[in-house]
Every structure is written in structure tokens, then in C-alpha cells.
C-alpha atoms as a PDB file:
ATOM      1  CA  UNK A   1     -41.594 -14.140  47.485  1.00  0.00           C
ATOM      2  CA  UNK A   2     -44.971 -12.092  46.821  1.00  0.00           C
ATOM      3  CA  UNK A   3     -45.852 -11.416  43.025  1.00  0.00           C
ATOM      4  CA  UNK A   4     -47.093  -7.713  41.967  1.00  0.00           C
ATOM      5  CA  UNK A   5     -49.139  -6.916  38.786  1.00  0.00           C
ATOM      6  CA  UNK A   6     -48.655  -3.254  37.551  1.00  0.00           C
ATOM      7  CA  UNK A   7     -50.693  -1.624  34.318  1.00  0.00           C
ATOM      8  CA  UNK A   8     -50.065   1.917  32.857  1.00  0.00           C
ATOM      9  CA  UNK A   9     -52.853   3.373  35.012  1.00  0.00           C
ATOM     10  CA  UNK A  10     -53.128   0.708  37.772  1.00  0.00           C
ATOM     11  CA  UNK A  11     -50.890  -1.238  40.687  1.00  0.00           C
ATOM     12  CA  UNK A  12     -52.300  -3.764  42.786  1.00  0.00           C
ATOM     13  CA  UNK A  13     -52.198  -7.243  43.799  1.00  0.00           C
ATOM     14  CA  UNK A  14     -51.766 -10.201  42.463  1.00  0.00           C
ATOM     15  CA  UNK A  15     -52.116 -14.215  43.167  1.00  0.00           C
ATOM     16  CA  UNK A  16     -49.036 -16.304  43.264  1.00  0.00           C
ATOM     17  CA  UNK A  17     -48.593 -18.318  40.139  1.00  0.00           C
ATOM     18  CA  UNK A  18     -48.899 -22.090  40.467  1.00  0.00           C
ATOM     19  CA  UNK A  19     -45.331 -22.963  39.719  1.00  0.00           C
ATOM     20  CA  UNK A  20     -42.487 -25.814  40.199  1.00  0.00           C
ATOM     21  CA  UNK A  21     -40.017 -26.166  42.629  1.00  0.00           C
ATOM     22  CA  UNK A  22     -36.320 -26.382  42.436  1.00  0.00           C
ATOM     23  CA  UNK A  23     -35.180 -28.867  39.742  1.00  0.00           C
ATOM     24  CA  UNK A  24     -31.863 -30.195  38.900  1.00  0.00           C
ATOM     25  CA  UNK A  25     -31.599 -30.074  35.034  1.00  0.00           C
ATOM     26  CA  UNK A  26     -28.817 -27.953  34.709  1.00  0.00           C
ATOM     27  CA  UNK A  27     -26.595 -29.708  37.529  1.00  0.00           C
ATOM     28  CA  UNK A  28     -23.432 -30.909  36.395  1.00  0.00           C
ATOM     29  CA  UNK A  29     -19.819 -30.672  34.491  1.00  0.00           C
ATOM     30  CA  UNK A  30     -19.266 -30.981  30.896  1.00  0.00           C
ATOM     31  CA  UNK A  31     -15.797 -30.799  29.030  1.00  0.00           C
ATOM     32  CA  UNK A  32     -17.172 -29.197  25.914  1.00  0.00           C
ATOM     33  CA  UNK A  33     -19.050 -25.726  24.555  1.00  0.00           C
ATOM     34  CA  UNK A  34     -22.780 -25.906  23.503  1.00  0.00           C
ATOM     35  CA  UNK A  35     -23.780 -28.091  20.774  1.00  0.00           C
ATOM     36  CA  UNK A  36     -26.053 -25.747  17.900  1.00  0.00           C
ATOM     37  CA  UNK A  37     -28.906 -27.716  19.256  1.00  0.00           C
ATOM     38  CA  UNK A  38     -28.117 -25.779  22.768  1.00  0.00           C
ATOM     39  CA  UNK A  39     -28.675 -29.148  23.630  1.00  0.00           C
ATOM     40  CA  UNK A  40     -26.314 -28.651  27.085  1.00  0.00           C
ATOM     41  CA  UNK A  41     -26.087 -26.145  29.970  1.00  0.00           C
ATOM     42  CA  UNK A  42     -24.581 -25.347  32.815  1.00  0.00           C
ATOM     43  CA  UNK A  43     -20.915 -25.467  33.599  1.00  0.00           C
ATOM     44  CA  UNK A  44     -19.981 -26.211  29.738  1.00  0.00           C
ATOM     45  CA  UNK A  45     -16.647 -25.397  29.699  1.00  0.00           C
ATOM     46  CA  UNK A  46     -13.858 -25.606  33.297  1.00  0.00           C
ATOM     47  CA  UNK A  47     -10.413 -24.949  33.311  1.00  0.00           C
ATOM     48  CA  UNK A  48      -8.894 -25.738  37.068  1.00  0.00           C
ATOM     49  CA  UNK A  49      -5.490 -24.619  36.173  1.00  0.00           C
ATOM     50  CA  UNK A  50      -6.550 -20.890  35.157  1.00  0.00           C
ATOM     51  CA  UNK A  51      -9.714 -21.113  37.681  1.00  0.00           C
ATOM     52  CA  UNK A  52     -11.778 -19.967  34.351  1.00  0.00           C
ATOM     53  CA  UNK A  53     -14.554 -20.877  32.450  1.00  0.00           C
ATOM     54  CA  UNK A  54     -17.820 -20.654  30.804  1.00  0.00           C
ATOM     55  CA  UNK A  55     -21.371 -20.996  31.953  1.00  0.00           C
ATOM     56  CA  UNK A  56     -24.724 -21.264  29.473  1.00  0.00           C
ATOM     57  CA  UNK A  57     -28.410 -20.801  31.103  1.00  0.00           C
ATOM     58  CA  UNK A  58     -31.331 -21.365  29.433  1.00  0.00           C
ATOM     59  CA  UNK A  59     -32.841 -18.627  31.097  1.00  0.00           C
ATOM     60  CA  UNK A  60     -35.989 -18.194  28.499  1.00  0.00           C
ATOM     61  CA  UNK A  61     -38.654 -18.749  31.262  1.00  0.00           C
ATOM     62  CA  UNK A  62     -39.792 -15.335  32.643  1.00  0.00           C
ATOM     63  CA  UNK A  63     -41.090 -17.780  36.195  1.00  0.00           C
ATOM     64  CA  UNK A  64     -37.392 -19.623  36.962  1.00  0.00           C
ATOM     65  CA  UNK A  65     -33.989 -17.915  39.219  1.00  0.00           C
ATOM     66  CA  UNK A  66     -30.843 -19.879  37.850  1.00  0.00           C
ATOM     67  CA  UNK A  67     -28.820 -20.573  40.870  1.00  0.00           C
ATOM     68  CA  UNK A  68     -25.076 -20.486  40.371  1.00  0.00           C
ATOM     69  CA  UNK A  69     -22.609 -22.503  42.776  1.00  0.00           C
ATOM     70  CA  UNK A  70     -19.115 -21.522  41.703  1.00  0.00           C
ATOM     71  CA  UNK A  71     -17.300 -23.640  44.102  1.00  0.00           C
ATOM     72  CA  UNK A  72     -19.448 -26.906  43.163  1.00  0.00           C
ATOM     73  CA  UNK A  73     -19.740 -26.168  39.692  1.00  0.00           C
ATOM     74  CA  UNK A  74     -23.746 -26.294  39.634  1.00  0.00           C
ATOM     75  CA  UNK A  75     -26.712 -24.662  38.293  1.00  0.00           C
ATOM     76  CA  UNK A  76     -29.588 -25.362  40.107  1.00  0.00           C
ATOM     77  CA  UNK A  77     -32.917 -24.318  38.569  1.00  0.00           C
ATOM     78  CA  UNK A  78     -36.305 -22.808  40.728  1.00  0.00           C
ATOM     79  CA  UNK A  79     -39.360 -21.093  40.545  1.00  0.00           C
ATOM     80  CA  UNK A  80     -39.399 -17.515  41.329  1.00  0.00           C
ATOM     81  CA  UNK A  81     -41.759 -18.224  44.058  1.00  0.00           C
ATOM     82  CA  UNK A  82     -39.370 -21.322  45.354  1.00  0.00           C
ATOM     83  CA  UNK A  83     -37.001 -21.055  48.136  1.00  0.00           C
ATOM     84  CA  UNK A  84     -33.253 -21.047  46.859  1.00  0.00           C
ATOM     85  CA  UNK A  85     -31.030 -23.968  47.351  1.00  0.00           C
ATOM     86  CA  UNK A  86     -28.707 -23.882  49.994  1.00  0.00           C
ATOM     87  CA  UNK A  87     -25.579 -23.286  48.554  1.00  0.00           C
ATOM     88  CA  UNK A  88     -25.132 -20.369  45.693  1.00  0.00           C
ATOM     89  CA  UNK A  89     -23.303 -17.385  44.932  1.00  0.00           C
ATOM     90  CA  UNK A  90     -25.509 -15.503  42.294  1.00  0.00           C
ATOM     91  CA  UNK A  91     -28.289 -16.004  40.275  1.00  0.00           C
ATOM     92  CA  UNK A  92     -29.996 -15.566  37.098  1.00  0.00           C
ATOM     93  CA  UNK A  93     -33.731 -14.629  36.022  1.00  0.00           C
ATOM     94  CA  UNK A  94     -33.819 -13.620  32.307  1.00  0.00           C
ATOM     95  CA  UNK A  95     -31.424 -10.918  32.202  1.00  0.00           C
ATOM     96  CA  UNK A  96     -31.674  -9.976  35.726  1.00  0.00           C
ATOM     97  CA  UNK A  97     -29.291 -11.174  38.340  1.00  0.00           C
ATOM     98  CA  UNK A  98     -29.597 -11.528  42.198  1.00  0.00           C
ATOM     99  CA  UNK A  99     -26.354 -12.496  44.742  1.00  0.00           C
ATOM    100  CA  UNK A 100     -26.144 -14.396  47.741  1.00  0.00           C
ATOM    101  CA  UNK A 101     -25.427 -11.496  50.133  1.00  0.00           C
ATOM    102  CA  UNK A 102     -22.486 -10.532  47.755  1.00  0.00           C
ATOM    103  CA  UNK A 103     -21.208  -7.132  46.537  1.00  0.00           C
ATOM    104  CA  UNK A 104     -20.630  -6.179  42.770  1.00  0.00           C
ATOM    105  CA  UNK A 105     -18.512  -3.617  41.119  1.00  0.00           C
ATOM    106  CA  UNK A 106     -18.285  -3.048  37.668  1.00  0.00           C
ATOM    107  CA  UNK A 107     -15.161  -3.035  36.169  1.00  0.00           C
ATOM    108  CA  UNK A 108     -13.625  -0.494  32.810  1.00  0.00           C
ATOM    109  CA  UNK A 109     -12.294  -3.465  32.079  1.00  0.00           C
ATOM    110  CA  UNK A 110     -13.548  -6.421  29.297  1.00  0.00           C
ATOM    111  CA  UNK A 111     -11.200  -9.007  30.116  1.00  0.00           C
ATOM    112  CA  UNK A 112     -10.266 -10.653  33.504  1.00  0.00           C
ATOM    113  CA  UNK A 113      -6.659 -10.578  32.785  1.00  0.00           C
ATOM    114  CA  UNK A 114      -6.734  -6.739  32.698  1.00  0.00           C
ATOM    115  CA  UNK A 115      -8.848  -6.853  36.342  1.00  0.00           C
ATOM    116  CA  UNK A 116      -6.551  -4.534  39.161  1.00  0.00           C
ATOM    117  CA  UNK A 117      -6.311  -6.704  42.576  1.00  0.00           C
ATOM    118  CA  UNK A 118      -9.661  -7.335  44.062  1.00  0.00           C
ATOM    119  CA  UNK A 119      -8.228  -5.855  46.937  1.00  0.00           C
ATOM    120  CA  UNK A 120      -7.379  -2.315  45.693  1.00  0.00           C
ATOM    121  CA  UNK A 121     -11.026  -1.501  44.921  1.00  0.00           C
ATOM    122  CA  UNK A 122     -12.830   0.309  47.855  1.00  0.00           C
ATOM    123  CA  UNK A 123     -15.674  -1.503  49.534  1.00  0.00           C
ATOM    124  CA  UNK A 124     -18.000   1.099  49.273  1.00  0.00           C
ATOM    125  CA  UNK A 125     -17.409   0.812  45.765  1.00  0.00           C
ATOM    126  CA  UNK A 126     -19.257  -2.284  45.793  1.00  0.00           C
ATOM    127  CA  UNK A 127     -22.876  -2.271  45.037  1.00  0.00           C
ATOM    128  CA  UNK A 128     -25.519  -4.728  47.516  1.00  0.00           C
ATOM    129  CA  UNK A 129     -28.790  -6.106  45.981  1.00  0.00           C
ATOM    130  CA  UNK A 130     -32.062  -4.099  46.802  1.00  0.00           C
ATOM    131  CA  UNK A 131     -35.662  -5.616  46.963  1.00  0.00           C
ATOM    132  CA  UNK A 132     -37.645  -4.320  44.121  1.00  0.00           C
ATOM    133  CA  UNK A 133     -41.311  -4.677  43.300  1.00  0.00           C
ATOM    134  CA  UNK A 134     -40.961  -3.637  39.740  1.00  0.00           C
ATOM    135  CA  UNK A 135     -38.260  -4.721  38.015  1.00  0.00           C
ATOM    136  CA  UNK A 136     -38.151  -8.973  38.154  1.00  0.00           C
ATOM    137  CA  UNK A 137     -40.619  -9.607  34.798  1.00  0.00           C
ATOM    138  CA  UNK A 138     -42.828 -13.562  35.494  1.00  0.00           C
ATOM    139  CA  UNK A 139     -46.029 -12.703  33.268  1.00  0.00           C
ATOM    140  CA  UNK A 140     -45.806 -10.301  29.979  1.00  0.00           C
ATOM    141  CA  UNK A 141     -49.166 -12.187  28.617  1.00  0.00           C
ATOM    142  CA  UNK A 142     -51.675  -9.251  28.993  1.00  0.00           C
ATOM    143  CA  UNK A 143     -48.936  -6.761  27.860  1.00  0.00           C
ATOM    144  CA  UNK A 144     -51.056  -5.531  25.196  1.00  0.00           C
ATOM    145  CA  UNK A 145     -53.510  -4.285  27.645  1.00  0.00           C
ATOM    146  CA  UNK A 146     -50.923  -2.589  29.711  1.00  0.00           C
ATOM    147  CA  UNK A 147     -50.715  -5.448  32.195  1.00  0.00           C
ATOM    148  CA  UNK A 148     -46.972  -6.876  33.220  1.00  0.00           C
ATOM    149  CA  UNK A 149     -46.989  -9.455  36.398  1.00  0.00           C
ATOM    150  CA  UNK A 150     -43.648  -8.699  38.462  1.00  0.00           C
ATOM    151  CA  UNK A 151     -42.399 -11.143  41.400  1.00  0.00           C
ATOM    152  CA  UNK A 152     -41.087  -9.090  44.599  1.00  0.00           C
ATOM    153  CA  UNK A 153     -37.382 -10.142  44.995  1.00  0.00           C
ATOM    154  CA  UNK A 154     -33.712  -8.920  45.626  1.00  0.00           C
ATOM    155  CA  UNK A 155     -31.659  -7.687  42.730  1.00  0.00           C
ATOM    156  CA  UNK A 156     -28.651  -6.518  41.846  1.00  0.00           C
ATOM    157  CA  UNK A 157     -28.975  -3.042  40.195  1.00  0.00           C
ATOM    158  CA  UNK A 158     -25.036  -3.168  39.241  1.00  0.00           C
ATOM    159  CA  UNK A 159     -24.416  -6.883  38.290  1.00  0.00           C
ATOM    160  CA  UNK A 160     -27.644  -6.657  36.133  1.00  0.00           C
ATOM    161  CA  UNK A 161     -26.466  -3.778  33.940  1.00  0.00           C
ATOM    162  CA  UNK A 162     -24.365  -6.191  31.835  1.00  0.00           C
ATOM    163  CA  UNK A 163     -27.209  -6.366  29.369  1.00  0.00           C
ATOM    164  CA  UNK A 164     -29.155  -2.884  29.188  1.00  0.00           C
ATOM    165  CA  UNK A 165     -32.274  -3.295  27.289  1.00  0.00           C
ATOM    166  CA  UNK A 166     -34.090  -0.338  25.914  1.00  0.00           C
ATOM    167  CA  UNK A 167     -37.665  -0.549  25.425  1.00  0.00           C
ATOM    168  CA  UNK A 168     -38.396   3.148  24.337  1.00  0.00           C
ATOM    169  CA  UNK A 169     -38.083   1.633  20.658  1.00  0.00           C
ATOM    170  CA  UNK A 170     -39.566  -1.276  19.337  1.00  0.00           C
ATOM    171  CA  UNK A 171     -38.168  -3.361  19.098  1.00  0.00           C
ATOM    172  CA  UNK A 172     -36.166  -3.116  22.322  1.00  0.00           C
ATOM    173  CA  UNK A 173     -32.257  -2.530  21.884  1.00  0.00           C
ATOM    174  CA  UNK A 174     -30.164  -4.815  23.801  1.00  0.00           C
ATOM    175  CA  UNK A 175     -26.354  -3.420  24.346  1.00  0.00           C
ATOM    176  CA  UNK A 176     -24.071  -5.892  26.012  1.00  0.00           C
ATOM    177  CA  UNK A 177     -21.863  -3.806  28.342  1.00  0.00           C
ATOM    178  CA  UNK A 178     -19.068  -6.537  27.646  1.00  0.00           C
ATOM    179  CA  UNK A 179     -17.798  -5.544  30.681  1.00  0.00           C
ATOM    180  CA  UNK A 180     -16.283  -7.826  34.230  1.00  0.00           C
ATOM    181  CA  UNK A 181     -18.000  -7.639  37.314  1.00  0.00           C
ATOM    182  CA  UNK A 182     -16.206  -8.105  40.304  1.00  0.00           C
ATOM    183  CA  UNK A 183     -18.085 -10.015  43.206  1.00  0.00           C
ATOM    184  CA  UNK A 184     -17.370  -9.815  46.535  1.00  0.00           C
ATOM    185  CA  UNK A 185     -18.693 -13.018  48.167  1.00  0.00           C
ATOM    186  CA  UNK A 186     -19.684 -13.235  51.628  1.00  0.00           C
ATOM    187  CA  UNK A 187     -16.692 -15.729  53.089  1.00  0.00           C
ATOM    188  CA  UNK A 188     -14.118 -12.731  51.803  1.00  0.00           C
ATOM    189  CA  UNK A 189     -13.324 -14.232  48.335  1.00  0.00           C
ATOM    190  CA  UNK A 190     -13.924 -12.577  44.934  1.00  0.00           C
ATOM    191  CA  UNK A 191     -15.111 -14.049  41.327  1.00  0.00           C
ATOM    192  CA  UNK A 192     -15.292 -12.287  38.310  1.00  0.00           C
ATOM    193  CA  UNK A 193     -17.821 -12.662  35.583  1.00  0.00           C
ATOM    194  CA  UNK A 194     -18.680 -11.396  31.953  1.00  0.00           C
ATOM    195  CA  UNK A 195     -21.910 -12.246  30.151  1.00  0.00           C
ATOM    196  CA  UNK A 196     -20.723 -13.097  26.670  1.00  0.00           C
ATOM    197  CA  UNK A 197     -24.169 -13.473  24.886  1.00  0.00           C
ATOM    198  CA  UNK A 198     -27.772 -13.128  25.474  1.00  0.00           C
ATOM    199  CA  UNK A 199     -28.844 -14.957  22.436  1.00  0.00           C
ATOM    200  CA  UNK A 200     -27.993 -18.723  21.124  1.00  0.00           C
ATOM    201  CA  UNK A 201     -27.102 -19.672  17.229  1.00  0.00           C
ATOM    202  CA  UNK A 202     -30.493 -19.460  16.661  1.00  0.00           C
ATOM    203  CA  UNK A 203     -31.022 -15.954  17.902  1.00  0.00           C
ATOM    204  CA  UNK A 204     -33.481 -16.484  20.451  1.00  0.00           C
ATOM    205  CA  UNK A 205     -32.800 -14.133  23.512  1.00  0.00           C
ATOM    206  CA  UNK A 206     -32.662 -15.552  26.926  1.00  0.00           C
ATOM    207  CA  UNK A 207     -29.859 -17.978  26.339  1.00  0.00           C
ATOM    208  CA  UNK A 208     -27.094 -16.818  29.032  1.00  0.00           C
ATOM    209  CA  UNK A 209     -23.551 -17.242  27.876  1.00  0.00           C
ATOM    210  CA  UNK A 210     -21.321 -16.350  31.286  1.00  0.00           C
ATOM    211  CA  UNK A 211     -17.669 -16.706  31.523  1.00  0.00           C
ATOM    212  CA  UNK A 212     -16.410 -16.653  35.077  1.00  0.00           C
ATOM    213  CA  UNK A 213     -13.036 -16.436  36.700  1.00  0.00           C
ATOM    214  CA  UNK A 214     -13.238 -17.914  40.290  1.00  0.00           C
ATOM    215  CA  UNK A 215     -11.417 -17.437  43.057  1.00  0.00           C
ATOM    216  CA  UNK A 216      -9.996 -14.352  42.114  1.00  0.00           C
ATOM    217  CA  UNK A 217      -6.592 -14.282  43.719  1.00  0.00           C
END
């Protein structure tokens, strides 16, 4: 994926950033929430018999995707300028989100027992991801001078309005919409997921705290 840098009075090209490849430090299952150290991550907490459960992402890094794999219970961690793994079914970048050829709607809802059937919601309701040039934040070091360095990449416009962050006021307001988002994956089956928290005990933004319920039946 190409990399743009935009300024308050100028757009134009930039070089790719030297970055890593996929890596698998989030990959795995544990049986417990977080420690305060946020010493663990990815599929913290799994309950098979409600199909629920609770995912963290260090998502700090402005140059990584998080890939999720709900059916394999994995996060698999890349460079924004890596090619995805194989399998995934959305995917994080800061507060951002991407799918994997999925659909979103956003639910009224805050709670996935209150979700209607997956199948009573029209498909056009659903939202698709759209390239964007603007939007996908890797570089915020020459802010100051009106310089931000964006990556070119699918996003979800509706799936990424679970955290709106307003940066007319300084400094920024986030809002957690609290809300579920329903996602309709591309072999026909639906998962639901609510981002619970943005921040970890410490307060420092960028730690992703998602709850999931998958398959929605």
C-alpha cells in the first residue's frame, strides 16, 4: 500500500517507510483479562459455550494493522505497508478499522443480547470499506509544521465510528459510541463486536479493549 504526506497548504508524495513485516506477538489464547502491567494481548478472555469474548490490542503504533481471526482465535500483527496474513476477518490500526471484504452495520443497540436477528437487517444497510488517502494516520512527527504522513488503504467508515475523536479542541475529545457492530463476513456468517476501551489502567490511548460475539446465530 502507497503512503501520502498531506500539510495545511500542500499534498504530495511521499517514500514508503522502512518498516517490519508481519509478526506473531499477539498470536494465541489466554484464560484470563489483562494484567495492570497490560502485560498480555490478544484473545484474553473466550467463552465457547456463549461464543463471546474479549479481545485487547496494543494498537499504540501509528505504522502496524492488527489482524483479527475470529474463527482461530488470533491476532496477527503487520506493517501498514505489509501484505495481510491469509486468514482474517477485520482489522485494527489505532482507532481505525479495515474488514476482510465484510459489511458493517451499526447497531442502537449496546449489548449483543439486545442485537435483532442478523438476518432481519437489510443488506444495503450494511456499509463496505472504501480506499482512502487521508484518513489511515503512520507519521504525526512534523505535525507542528502542518505535516501528517497517511498510508493509502481500505477502511471502514461505519465500523470505525465506534471511537469518534474530535480534534477541533485540544485536546482532542474521544466519545466511545458504546455501541455493537454487526459484521457481515464474506462466507454468509455474522459477528458482532463492541470496543469497550481505548485507553489501559494507565490511561494511555491506543490500547484496544474489543468484546466480540462470534458466530452470530
Amino acid at each position: 500500500m502507497n503512503l501520502t504526506k498531506t500539510g495545511w497548504g500542500a499534498l504530495g508524495a511521499a517514500a514508503m517507510l522502512s518498516l517490519p513485516a508481519c509478526n506473531g506477538i499477539f498470536e494465541g489464547i489466554y484464560d484470563k483479562p489483562s494484567t495492570a502491567t497490560g502485560s498480555e494481548y490478544g484473545f484474553i478472555l473466550v467463552d465457547e459455550g456463549t461464543r463471546t469474548g474479549r479481545i485487547y490490542i496494543d494498537a499504540t503504533d501509528y505504522t502496524e494493522w492488527h489482524y483479527v481471526d475470529l474463527r482461530n482465535k488470533r491476532v496477527t500483527t503487520c506493517a501498514v505497508d505489509a501484505a495481510a496474513p491469509e486468514t482474517w476477518d477485520f482489522a485494527v490500526h489505532r482507532y481505525d478499522a479495515k474488514t476482510n471484504g465484510a459489511a458493517v452495520w451499526e447497531s442502537a443497540v449496546k449489548n449483543f443480547a439486545s442485537l435483532p436477528p442478523a438476518g432481519s437487517v437489510p443488506l444495503e444497510s450494511f456499509v463496505r470499506d472504501v480506499w482512502t488517502t487521508d484518513r489511515i494516520t503512520v507519521d504525526m512527527s512534523q505535525m507542528m509544521d502542518g505535516v501528517i504522513l497517511y498510508a493509502e488503504d481500505y477502511r471502514n467508515p461505519c465500523l470505525s465510528r465506534w471511537l469518534d475523536v474530535d480534534t477541533s479542541t485540544m485536546p482532542p475529545v474521544y466519545t466511545l459510541s458504546g455501541r455493537v457492530y454487526l459484521l457481515r463476513l464474506t462466507d454468509g456468517s455474522f459477528a458482532a463486536l463492541r470496543l469497550v476501551n481505548f485507553m489501559n489502567d494507565a490511561a494511555v490511548k491506543g490500547f484496544m479493549t474489543i468484546d466480540y460475539l462470534y458466530p452470530v446465530e
